[in-house]
Every structure is written in structure tokens, then in C-alpha cells.
N, C-alpha and C. Protein backbone atom coordinates (compact mmCIF):
# COMPACT_ATOMS: atom_id res chain seq x y z
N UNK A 1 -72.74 36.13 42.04
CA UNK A 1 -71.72 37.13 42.35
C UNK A 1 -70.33 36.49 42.41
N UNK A 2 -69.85 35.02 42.84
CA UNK A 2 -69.12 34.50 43.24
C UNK A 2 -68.42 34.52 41.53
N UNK A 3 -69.02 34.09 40.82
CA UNK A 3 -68.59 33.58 38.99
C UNK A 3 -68.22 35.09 38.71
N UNK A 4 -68.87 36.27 39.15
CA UNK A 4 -68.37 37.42 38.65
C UNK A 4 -67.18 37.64 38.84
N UNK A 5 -67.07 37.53 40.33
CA UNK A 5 -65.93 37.94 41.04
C UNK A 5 -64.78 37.28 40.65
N UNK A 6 -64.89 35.67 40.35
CA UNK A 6 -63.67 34.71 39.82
C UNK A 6 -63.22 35.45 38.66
N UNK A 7 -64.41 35.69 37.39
CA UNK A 7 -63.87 36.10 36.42
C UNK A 7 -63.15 37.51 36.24
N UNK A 8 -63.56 38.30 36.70
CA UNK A 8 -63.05 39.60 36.95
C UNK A 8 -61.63 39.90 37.41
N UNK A 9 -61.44 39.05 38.40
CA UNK A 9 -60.14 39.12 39.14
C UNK A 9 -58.94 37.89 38.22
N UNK A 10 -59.69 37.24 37.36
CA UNK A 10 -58.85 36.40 36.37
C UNK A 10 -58.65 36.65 34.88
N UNK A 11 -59.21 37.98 34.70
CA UNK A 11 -59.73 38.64 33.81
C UNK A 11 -58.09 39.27 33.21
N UNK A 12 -57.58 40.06 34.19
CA UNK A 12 -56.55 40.37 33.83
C UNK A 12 -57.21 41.96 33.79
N UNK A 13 -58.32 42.82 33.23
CA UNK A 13 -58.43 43.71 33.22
C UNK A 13 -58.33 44.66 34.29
N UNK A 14 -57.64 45.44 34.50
CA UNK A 14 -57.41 46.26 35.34
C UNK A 14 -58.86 46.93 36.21
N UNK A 15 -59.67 47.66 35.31
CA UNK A 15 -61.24 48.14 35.62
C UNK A 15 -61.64 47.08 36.12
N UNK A 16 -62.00 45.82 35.98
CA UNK A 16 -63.02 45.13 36.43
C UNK A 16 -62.10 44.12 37.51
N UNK A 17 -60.53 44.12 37.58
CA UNK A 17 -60.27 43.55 38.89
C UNK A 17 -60.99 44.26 39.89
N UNK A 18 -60.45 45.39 39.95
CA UNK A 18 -60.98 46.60 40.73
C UNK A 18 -62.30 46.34 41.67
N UNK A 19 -62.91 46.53 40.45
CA UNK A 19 -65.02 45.68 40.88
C UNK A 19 -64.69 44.78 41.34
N UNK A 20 -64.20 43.66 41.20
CA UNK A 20 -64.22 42.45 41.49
C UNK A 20 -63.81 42.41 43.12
N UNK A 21 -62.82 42.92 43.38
CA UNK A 21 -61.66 42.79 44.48
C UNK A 21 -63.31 43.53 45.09
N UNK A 22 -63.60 45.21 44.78
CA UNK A 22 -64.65 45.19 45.69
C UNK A 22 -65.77 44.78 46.21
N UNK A 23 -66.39 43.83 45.04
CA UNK A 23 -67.18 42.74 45.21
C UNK A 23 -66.74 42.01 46.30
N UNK A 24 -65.41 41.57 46.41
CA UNK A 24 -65.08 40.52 47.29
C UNK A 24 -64.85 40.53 48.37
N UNK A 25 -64.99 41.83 48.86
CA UNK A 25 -64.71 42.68 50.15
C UNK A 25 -66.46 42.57 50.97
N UNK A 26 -67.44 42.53 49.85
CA UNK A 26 -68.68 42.38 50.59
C UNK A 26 -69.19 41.15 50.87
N UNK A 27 -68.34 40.13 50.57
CA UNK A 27 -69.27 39.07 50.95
C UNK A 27 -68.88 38.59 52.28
N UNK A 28 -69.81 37.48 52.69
CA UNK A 28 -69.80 36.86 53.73
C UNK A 28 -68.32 35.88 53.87
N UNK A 29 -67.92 35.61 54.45
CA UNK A 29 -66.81 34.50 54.95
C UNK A 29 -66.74 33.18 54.36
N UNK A 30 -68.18 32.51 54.35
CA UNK A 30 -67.77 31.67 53.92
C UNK A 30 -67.84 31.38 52.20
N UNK A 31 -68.53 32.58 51.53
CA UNK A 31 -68.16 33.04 50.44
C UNK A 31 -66.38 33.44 49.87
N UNK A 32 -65.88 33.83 51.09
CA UNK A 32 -65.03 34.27 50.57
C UNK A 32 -64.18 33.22 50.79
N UNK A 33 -64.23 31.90 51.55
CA UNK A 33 -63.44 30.80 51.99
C UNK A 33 -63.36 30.16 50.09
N UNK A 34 -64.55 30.09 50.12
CA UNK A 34 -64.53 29.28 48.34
C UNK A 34 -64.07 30.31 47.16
N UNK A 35 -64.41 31.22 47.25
CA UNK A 35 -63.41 32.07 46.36
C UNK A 35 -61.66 31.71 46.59
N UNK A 36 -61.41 31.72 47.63
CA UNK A 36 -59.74 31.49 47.90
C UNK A 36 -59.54 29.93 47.02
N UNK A 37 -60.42 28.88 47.29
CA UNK A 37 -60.08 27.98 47.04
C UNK A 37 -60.28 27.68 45.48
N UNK A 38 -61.06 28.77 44.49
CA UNK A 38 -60.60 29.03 43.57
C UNK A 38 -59.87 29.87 42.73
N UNK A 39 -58.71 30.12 43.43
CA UNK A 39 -57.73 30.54 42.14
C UNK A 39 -57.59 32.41 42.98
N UNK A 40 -58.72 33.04 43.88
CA UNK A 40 -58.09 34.38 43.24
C UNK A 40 -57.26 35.23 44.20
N UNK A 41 -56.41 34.20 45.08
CA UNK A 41 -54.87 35.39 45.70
C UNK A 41 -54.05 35.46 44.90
N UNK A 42 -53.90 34.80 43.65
CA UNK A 42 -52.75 34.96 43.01
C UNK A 42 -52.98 36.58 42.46
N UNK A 43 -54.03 36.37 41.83
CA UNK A 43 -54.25 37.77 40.80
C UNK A 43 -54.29 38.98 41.71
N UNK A 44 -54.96 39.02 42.84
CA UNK A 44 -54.76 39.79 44.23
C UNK A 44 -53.29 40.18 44.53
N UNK A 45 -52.61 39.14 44.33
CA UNK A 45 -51.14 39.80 44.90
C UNK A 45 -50.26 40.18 43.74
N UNK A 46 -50.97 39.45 42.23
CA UNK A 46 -50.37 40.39 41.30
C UNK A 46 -51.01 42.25 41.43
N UNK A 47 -52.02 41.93 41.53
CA UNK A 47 -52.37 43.46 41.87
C UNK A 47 -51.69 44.37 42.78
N UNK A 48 -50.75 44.18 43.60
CA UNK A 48 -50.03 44.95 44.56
C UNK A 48 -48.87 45.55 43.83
N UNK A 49 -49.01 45.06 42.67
CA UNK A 49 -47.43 45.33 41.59
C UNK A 49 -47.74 46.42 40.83
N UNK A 50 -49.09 46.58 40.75
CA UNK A 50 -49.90 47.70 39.87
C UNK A 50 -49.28 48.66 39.83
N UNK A 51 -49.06 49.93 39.06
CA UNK A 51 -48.71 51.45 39.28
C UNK A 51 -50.19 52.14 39.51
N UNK A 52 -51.23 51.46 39.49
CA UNK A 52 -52.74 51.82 39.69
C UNK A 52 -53.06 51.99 41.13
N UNK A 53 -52.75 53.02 42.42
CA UNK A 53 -53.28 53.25 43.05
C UNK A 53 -54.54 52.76 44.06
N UNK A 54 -55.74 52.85 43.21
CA UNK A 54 -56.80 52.00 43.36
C UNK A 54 -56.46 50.54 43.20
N UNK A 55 -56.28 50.02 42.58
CA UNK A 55 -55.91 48.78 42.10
C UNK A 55 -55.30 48.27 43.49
N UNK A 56 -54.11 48.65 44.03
CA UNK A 56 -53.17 48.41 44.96
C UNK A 56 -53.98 48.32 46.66
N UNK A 57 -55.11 49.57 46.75
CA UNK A 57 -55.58 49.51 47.74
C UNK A 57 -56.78 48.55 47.85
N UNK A 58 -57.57 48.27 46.31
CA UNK A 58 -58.48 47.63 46.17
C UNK A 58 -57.93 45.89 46.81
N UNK A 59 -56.91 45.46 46.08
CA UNK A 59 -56.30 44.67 46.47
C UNK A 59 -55.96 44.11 47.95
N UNK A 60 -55.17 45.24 48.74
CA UNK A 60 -55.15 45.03 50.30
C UNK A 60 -56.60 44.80 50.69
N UNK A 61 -57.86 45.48 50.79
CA UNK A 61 -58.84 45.19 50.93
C UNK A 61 -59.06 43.77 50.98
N UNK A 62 -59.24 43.20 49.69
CA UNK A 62 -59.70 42.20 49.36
C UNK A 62 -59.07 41.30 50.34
N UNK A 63 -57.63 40.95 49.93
CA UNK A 63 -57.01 40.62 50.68
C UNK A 63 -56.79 40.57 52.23
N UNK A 64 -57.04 41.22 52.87
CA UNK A 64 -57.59 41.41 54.33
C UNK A 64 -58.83 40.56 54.48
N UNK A 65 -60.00 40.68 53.77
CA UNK A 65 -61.31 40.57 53.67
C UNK A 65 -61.35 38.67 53.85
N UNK A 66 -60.17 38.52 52.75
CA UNK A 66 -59.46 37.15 52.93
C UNK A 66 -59.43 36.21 54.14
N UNK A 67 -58.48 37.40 54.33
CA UNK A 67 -57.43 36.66 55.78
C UNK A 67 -57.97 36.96 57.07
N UNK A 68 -59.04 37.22 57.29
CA UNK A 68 -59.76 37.67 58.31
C UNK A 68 -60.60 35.58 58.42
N UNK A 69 -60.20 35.66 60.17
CA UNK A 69 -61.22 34.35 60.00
C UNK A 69 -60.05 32.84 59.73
N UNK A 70 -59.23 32.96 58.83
CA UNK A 70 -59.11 31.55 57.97
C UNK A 70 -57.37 32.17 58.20
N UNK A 71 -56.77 30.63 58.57
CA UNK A 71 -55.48 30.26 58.92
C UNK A 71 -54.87 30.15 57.41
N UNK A 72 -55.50 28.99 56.66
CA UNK A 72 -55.59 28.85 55.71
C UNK A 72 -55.23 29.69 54.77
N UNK A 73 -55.87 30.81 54.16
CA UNK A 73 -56.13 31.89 53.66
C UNK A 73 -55.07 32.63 54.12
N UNK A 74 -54.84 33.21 55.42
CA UNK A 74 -53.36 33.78 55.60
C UNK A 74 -52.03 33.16 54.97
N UNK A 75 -51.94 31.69 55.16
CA UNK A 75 -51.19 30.98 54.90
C UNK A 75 -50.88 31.26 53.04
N UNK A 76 -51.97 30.79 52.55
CA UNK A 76 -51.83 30.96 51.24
C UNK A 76 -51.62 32.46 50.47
N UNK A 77 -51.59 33.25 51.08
CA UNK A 77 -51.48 34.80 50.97
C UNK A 77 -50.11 34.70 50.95
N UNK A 78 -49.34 34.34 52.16
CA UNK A 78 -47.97 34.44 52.47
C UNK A 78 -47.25 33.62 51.22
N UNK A 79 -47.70 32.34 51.05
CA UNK A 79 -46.84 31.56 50.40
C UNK A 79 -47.19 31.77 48.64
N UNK A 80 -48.04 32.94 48.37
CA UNK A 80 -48.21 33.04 46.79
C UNK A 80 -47.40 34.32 46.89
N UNK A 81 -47.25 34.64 47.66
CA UNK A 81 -45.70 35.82 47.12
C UNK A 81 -46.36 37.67 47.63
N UNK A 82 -47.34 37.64 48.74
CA UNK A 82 -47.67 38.66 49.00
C UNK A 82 -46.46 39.60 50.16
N UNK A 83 -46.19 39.02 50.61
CA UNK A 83 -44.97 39.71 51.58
C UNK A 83 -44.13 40.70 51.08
N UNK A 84 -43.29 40.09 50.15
CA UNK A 84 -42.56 41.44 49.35
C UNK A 84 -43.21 42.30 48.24
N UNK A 85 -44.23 41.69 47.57
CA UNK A 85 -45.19 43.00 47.23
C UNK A 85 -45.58 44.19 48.32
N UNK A 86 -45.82 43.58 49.56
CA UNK A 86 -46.21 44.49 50.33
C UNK A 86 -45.04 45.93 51.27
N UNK A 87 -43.55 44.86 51.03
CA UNK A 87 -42.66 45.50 51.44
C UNK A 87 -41.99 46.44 50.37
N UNK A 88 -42.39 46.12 49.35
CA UNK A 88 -42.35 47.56 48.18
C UNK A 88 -43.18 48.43 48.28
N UNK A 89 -44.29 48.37 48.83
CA UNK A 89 -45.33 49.11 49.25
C UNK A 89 -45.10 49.66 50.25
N UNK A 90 -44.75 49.20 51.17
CA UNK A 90 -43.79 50.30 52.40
C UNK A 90 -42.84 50.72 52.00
N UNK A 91 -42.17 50.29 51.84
CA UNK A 91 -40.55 51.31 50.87
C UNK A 91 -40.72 52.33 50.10
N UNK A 92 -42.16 52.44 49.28
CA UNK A 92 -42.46 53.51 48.53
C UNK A 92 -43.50 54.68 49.06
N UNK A 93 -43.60 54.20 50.54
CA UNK A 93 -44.27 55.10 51.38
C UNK A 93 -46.19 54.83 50.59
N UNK A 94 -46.34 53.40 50.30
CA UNK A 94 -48.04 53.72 49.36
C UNK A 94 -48.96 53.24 50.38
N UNK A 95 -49.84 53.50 50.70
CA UNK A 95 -50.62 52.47 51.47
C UNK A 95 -49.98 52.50 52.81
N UNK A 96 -49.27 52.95 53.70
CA UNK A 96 -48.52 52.46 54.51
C UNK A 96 -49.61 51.95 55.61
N UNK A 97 -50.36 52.57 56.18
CA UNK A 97 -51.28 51.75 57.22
C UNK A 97 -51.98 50.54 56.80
N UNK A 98 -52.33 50.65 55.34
CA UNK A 98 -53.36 50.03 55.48
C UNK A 98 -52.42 48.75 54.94
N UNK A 99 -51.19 48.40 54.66
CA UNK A 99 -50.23 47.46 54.07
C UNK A 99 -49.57 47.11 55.70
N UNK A 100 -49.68 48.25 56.69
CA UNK A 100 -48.66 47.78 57.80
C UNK A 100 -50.00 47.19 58.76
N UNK A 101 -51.43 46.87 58.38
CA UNK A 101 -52.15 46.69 58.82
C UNK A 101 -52.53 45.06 58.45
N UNK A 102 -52.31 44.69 56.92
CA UNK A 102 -52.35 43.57 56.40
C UNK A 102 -51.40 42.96 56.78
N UNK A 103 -49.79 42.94 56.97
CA UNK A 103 -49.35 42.45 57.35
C UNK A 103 -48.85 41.87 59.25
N UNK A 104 -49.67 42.53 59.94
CA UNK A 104 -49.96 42.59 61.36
C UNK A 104 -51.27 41.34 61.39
N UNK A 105 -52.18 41.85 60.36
CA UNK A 105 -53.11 40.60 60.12
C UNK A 105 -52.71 39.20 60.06
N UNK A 106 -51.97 38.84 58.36
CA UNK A 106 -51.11 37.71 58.28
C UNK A 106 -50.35 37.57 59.24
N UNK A 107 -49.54 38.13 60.23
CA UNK A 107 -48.57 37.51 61.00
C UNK A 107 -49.25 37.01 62.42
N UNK A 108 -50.16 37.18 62.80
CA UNK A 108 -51.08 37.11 63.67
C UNK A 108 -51.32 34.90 63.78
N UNK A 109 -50.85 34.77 61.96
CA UNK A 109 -50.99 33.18 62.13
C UNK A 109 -49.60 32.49 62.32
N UNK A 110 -49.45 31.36 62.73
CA UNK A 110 -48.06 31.11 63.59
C UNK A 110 -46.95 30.76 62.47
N UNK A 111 -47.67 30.36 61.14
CA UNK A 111 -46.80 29.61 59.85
C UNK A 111 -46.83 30.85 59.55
N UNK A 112 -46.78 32.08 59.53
CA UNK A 112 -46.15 33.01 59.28
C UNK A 112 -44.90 34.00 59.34
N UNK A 113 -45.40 33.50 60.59
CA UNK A 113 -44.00 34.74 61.78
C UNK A 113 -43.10 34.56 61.21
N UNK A 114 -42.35 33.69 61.18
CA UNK A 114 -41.11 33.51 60.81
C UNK A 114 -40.98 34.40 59.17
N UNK A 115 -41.64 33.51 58.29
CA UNK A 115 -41.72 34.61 56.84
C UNK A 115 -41.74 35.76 56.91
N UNK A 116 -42.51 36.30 57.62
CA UNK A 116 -42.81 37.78 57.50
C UNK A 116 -41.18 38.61 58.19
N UNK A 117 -40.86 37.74 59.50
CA UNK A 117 -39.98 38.36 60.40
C UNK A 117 -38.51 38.28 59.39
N UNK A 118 -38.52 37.38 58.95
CA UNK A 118 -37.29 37.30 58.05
C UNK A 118 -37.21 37.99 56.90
N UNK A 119 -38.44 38.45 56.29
CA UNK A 119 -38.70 38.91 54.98
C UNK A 119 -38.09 40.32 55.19
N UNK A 120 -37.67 41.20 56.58
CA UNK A 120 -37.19 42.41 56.37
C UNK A 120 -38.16 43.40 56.75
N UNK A 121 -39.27 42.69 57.16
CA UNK A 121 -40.60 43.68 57.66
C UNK A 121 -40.46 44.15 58.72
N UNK A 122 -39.93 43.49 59.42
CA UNK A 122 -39.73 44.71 61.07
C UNK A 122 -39.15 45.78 60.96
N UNK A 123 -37.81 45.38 60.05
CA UNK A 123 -37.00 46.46 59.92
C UNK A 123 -37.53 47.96 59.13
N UNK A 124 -38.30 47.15 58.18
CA UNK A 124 -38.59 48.03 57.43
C UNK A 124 -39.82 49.07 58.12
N UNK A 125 -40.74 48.58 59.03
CA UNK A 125 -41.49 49.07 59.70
C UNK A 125 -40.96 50.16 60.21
N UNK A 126 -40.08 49.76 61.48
CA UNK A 126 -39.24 50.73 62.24
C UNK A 126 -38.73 51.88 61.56
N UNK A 127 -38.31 51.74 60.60
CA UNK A 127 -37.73 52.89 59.54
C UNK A 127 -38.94 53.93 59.69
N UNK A 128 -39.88 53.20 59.03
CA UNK A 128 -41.34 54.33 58.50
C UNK A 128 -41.95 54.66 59.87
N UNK A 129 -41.61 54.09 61.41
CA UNK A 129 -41.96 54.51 62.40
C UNK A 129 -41.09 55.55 63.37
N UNK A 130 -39.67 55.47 62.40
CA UNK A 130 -38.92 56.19 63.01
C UNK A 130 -38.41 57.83 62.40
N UNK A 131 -39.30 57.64 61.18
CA UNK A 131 -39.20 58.81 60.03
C UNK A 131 -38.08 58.73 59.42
């Protein structure tokens, strides 16, 4: 399942990221520790760029599924460029819980705070909390 999931999400195909990302949402932890360590947050946080809906939520998923557990894994989320994917995702009103939920996740680790807090996310929060 693990070789599926690599290829799928490196695949580039839109349909079978999809599978893949949900594949990657079912496994165990430390399945998903060795998936990170090959290769697939990048394609994950290209997926947040999607105009594909599914794609975008499939993605947070995964991504959560990630960062759940592992410092690490948050860390590398933050520093492959997921933050402002995600703050276009609030700005466009998509996903908003489940994006203002991932990023409550990631910031939760301490090499974060700062990124996230500077990146414009509070502010931007408050907005969508203030209507």
C-alpha cells in the first residue's frame, strides 16, 4: 500500500492523488512516519493549489493524518510551503474549518509559531471569525 501511495501522490495525476492522499489517511503512524520521509508533503501541498475541491480537502486530510503524532512532520509541512497555500484557502472562504483546523494542528509545534504567527494567519482568522 505504502509503493501505491508514493506513486500516486508523485504521479502528478489528479484522480489517483486523490486515492492516494486517501489511502494515506488510513494508515497507521508509523506508516505514515516513512511515507513523509519519502518525498510525499511536497505533492500534498502542491495539492492545496488545486481548483479541484476534493483534491484540496483530500489533501488537508492527508496532511493532518501527517502531522498528528510527529514534530518532525509538522515541521516539514511548514517549511515545504504549506502555510500560504492554506491562507489562500481561508481568503477564499474553501475548507475554512477544516484548513483553520490544520493549521491550529501545525502550530501546536514550537518551530512553528512564529511562521505561522507571522505568515498573517491570526489576522486572517479573526477576519473569517469576525464575518
Amino acid at each position: 500500500m505504502e509503493e501505491f501511495i508514493v506513486e500516486t501522490l508523485l504521479s502528478g495525476d489528479g484522480g489517483a492523488q486523490i486515492q492516494g492522499t486517501i489511502e494515506l489517511s488510513k494508515l497507521g503512524s508509523k506508516q505514515r512516519h516513512k511515507l513523509a520521509d519519502r518525498g510525499v508533503i511536497p505533492p500534498l501541498i502542491s495539492m492545496l493549489h488545486s481548483q479541484d475541491y476534493g483534491a484540496m480537502e483530500a489533501s488537508l486530510f492527508a496532511l493532518l493524518a501527517l502531522a498528528f503524532g510527529s514534530e518532525r512532520n509538522k515541521i516539514q509541512i511548514v517549511k515545504g510551503g504549506a502555510i500560504p497555500a492554506m491562507l489562500n484557502l481561508l481568503r477564499s472562504r474553501s475548507l475554512v474549518e477544516l484548513t483553520a483546523t490544520a493549521m491550529l494542528v501545525l502550530s501546536s509545534c514550537a518551530a512553528n509559531k512564529l511562521p505561522i504567527a507571522s505568515s498573517g494567519a491570526i489576522e486572517t482568522l479573526i477576519a473569517i471569525i469576525s464575518g
